[in-house]
C-alpha atoms as a PDB file:
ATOM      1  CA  UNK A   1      99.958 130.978-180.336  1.00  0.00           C
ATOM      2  CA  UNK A   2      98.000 133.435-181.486  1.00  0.00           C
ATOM      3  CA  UNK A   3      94.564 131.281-180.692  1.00  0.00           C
ATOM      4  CA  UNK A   4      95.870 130.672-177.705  1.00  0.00           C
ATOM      5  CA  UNK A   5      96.304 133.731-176.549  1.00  0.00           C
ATOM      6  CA  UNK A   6      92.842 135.066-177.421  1.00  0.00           C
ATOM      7  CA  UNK A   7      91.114 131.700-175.778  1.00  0.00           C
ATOM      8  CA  UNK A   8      92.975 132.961-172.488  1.00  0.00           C
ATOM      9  CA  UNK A   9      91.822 136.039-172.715  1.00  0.00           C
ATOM     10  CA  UNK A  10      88.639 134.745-173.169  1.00  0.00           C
ATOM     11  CA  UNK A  11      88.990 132.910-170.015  1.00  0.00           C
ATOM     12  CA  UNK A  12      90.341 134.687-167.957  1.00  0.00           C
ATOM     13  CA  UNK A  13      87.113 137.504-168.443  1.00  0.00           C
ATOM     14  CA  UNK A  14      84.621 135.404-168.146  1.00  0.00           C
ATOM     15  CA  UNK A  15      85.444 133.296-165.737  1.00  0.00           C
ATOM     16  CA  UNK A  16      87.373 135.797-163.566  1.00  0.00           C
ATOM     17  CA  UNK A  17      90.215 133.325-162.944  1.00  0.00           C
ATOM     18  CA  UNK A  18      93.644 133.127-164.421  1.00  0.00           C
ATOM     19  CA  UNK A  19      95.091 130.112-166.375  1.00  0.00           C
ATOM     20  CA  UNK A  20      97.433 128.220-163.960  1.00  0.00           C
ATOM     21  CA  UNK A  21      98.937 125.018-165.500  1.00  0.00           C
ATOM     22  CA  UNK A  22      98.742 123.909-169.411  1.00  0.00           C
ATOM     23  CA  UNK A  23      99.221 120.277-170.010  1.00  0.00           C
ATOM     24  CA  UNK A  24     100.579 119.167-173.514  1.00  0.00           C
ATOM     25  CA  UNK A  25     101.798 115.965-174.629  1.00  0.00           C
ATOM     26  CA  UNK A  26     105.513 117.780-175.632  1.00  0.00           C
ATOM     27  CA  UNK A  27     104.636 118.534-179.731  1.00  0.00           C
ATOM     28  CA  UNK A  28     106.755 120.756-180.901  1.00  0.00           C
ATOM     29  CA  UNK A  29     104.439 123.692-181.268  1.00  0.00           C
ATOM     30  CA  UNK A  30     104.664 123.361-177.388  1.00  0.00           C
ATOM     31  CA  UNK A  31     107.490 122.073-176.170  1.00  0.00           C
ATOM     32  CA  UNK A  32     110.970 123.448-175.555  1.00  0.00           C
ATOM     33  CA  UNK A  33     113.363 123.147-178.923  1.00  0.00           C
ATOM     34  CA  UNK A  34     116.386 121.551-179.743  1.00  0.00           C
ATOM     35  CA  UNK A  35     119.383 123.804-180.779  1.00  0.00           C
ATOM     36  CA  UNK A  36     122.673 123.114-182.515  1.00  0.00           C
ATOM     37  CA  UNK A  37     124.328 122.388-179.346  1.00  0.00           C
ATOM     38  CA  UNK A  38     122.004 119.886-178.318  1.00  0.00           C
ATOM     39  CA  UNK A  39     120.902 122.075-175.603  1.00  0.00           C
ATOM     40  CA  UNK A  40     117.263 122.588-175.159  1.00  0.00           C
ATOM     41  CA  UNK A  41     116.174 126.370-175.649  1.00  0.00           C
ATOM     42  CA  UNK A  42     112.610 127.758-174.441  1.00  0.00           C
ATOM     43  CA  UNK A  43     110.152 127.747-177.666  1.00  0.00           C
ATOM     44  CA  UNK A  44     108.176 130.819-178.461  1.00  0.00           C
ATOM     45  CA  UNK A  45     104.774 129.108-176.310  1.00  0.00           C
ATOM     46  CA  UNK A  46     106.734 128.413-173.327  1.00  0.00           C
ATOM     47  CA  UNK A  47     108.581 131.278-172.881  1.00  0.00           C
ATOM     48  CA  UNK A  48     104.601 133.157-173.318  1.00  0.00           C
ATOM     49  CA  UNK A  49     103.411 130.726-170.633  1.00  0.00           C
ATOM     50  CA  UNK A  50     106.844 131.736-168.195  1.00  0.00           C
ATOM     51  CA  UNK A  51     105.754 135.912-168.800  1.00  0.00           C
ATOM     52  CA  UNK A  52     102.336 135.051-167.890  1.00  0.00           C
ATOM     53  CA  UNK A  53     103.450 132.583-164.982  1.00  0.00           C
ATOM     54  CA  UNK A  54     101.679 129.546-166.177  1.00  0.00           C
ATOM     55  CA  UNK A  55     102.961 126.358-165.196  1.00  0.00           C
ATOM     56  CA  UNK A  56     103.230 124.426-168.369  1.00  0.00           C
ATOM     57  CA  UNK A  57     103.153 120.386-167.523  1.00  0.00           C
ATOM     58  CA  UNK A  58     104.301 117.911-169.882  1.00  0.00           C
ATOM     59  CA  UNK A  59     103.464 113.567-170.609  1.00  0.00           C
ATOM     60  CA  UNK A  60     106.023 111.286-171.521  1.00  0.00           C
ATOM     61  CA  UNK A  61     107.169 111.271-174.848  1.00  0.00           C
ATOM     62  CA  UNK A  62     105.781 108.728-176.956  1.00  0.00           C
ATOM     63  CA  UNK A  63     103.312 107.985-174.675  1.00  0.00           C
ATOM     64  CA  UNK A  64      99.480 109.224-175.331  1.00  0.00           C
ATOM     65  CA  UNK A  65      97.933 106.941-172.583  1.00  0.00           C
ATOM     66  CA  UNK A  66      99.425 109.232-170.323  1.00  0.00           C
ATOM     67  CA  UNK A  67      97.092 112.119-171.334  1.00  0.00           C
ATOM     68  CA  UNK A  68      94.123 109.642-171.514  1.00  0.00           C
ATOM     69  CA  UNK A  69      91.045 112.061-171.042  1.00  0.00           C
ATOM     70  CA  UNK A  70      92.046 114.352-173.629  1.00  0.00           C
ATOM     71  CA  UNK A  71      92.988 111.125-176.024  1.00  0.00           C
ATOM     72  CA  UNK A  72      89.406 109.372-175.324  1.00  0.00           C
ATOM     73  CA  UNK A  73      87.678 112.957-176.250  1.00  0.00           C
ATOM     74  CA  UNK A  74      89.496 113.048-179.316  1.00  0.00           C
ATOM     75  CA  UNK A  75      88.357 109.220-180.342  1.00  0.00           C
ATOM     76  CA  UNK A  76      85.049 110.273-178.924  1.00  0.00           C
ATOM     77  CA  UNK A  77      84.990 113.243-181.431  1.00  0.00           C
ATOM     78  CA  UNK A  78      86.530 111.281-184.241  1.00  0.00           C
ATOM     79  CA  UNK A  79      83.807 108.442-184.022  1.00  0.00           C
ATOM     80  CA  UNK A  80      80.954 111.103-183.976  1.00  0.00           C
ATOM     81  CA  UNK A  81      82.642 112.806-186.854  1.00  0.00           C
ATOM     82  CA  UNK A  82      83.122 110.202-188.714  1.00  0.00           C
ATOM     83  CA  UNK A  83      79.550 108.927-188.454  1.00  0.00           C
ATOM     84  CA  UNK A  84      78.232 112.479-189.306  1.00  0.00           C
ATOM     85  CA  UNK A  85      80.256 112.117-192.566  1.00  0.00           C
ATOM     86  CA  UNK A  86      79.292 108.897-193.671  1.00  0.00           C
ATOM     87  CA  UNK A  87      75.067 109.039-193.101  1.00  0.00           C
ATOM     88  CA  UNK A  88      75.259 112.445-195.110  1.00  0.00           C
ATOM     89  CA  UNK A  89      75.614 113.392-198.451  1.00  0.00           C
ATOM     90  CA  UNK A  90      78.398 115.948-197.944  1.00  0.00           C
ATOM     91  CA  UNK A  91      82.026 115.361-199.124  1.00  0.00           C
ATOM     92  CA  UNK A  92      84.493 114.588-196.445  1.00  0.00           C
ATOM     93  CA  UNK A  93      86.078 117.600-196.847  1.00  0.00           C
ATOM     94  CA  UNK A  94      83.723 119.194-194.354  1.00  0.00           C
ATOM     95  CA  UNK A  95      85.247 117.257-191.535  1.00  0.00           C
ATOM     96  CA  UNK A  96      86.257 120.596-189.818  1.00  0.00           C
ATOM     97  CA  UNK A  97      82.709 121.743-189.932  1.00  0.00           C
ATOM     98  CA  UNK A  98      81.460 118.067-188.753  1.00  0.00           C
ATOM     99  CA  UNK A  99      84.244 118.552-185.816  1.00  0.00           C
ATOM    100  CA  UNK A 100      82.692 122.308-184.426  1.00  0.00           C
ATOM    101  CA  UNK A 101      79.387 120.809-184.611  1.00  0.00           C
ATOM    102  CA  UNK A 102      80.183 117.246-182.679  1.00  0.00           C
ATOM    103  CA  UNK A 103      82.648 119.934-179.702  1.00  0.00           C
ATOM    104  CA  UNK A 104      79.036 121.746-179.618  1.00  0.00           C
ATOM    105  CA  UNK A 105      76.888 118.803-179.026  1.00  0.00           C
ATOM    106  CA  UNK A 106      79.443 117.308-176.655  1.00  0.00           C
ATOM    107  CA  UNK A 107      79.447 120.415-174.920  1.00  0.00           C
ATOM    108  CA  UNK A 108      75.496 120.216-174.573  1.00  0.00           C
ATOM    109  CA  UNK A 109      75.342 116.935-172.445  1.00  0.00           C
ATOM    110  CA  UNK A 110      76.295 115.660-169.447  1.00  0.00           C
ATOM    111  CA  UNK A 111      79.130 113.501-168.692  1.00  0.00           C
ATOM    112  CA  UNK A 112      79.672 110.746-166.386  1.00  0.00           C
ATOM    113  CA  UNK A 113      82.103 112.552-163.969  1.00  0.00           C
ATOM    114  CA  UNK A 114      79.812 115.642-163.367  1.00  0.00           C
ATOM    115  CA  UNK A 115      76.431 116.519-163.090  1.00  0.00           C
ATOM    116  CA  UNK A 116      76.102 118.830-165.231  1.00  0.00           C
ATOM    117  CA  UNK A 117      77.279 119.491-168.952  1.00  0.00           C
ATOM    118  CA  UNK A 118      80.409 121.492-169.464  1.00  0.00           C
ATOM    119  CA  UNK A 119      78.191 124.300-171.428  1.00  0.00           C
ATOM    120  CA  UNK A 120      76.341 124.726-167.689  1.00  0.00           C
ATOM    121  CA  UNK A 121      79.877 124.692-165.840  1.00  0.00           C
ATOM    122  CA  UNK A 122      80.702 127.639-168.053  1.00  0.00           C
ATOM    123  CA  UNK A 123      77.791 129.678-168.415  1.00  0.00           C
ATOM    124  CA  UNK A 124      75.712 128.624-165.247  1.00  0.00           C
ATOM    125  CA  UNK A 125      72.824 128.588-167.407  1.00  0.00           C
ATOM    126  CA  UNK A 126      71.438 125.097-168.643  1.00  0.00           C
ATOM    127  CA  UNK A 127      71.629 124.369-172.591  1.00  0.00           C
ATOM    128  CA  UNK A 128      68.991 124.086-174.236  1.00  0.00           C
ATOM    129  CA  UNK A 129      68.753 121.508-177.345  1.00  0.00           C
ATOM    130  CA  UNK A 130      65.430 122.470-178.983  1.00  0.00           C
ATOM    131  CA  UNK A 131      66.950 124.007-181.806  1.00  0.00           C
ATOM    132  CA  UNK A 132      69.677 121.005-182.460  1.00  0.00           C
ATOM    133  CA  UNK A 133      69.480 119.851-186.456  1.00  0.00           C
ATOM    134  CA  UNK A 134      70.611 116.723-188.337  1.00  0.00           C
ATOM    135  CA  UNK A 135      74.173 117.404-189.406  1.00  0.00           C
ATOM    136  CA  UNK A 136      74.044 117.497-193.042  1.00  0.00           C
ATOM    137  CA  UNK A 137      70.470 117.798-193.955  1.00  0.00           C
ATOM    138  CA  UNK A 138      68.792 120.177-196.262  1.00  0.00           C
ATOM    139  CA  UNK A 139      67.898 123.748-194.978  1.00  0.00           C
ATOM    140  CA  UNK A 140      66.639 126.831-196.121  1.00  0.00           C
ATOM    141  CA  UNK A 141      68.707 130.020-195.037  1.00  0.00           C
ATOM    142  CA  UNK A 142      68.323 133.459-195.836  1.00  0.00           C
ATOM    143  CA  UNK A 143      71.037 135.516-196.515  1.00  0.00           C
ATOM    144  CA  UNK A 144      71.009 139.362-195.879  1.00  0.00           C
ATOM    145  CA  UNK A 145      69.492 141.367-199.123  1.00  0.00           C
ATOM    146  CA  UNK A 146      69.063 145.002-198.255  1.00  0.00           C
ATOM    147  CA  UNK A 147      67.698 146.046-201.536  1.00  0.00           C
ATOM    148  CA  UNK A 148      65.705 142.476-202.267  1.00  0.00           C
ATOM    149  CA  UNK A 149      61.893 142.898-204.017  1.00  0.00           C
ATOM    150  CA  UNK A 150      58.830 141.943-202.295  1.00  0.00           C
ATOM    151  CA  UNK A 151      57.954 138.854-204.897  1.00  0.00           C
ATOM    152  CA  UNK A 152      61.704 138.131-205.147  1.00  0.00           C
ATOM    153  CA  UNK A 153      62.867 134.558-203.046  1.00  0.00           C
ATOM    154  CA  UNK A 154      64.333 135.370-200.132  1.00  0.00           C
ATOM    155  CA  UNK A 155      65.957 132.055-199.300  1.00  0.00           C
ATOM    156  CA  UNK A 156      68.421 130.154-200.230  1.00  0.00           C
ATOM    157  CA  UNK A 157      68.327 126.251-200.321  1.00  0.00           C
ATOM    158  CA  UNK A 158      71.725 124.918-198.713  1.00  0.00           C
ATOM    159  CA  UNK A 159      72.774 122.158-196.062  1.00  0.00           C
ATOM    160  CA  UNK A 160      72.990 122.210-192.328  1.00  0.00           C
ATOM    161  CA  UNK A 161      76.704 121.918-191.531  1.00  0.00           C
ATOM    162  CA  UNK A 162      77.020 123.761-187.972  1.00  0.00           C
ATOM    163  CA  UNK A 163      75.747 126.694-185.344  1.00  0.00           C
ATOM    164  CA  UNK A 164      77.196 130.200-185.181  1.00  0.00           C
ATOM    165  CA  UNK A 165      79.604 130.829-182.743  1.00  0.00           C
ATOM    166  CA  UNK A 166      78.996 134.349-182.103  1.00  0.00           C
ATOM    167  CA  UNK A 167      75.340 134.619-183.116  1.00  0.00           C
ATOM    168  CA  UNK A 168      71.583 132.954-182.846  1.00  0.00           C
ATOM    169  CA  UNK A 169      71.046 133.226-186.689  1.00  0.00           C
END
């Protein structure tokens, strides 16, 4: 909840509009709970979402086709993923790393039902892919080193797993 309520934040500044509906496809970290009684009681996130008068909307239970954009992005980001993995040399265990970097490319290009990509919806500034790398390939970083010689190495060799969220370096 916690993420959640930072993203909105986030939002809601830059975009200068408030969140008005959340869909969700019922999970439990969402949806309203079970008690003893068999009465449903308000979880933690919906009761959030009724104090900031969000509408939360809900799909049928057992029933993913129902929330079929977000379900094709996630096979979409899954395939990509999963391709990354296998045409490097880096264990699977980077998968989260793969995932940022696949939501950041996806984010870079357009789509089919707009125009533009979502990165220009958001910023109103087009993206710009000159600096895009092979996912997984060997790089050369250098780390901060206030008190490095002038004849000592000053990089690092590594491999290219993602782009900085917050930064250009």
């Amino acid at each position: 909840m916690d993420v959640f309520k930072s993203f909105k934040t986030e939002v809601e500044l830059q975009l200068r509009n408030k969140i008005k509906a959340v869909k969700s496809d019922r999970g439990g970290e969402y949806y309203e709970r079970y008690d003893g009684s068999g009465e449903q009681r308000p979880g933690p996130f919906v009761l959030f979402l009724k104090e900031c008068v969000t509408v939360p909307q809900y799909t049928m239970p057992g029933k993913p086709s129902m929330n079929g954009v977000a379900e094709r992005r996630n096979w979409t980001l899954k395939d990509i993923v999963r391709s990354m993995i296998s045409h490097s040399t880096l264990p699977e265990s980077l998968w989260g790393e793969a995932l940022k970097t696949a939501v950041y490319i996806l984010n870079r290009v357009p789509s089919k039902a707009v125009n533009k990509t979502p990165y220009e919806l958001w910023t109103n500034k087009r993206p710009s892919l000159k600096h895009l790398h092979i996912w997984g390939c060997p790089a050369e970083a250098r780390p901060y080193k206030p008190h490095v010689r002038k004849l000592d190495s000053r990089t690092v060799s590594c491999y290219f797993v993602g782009y900085a969220e917050h930064s250009r370096g």
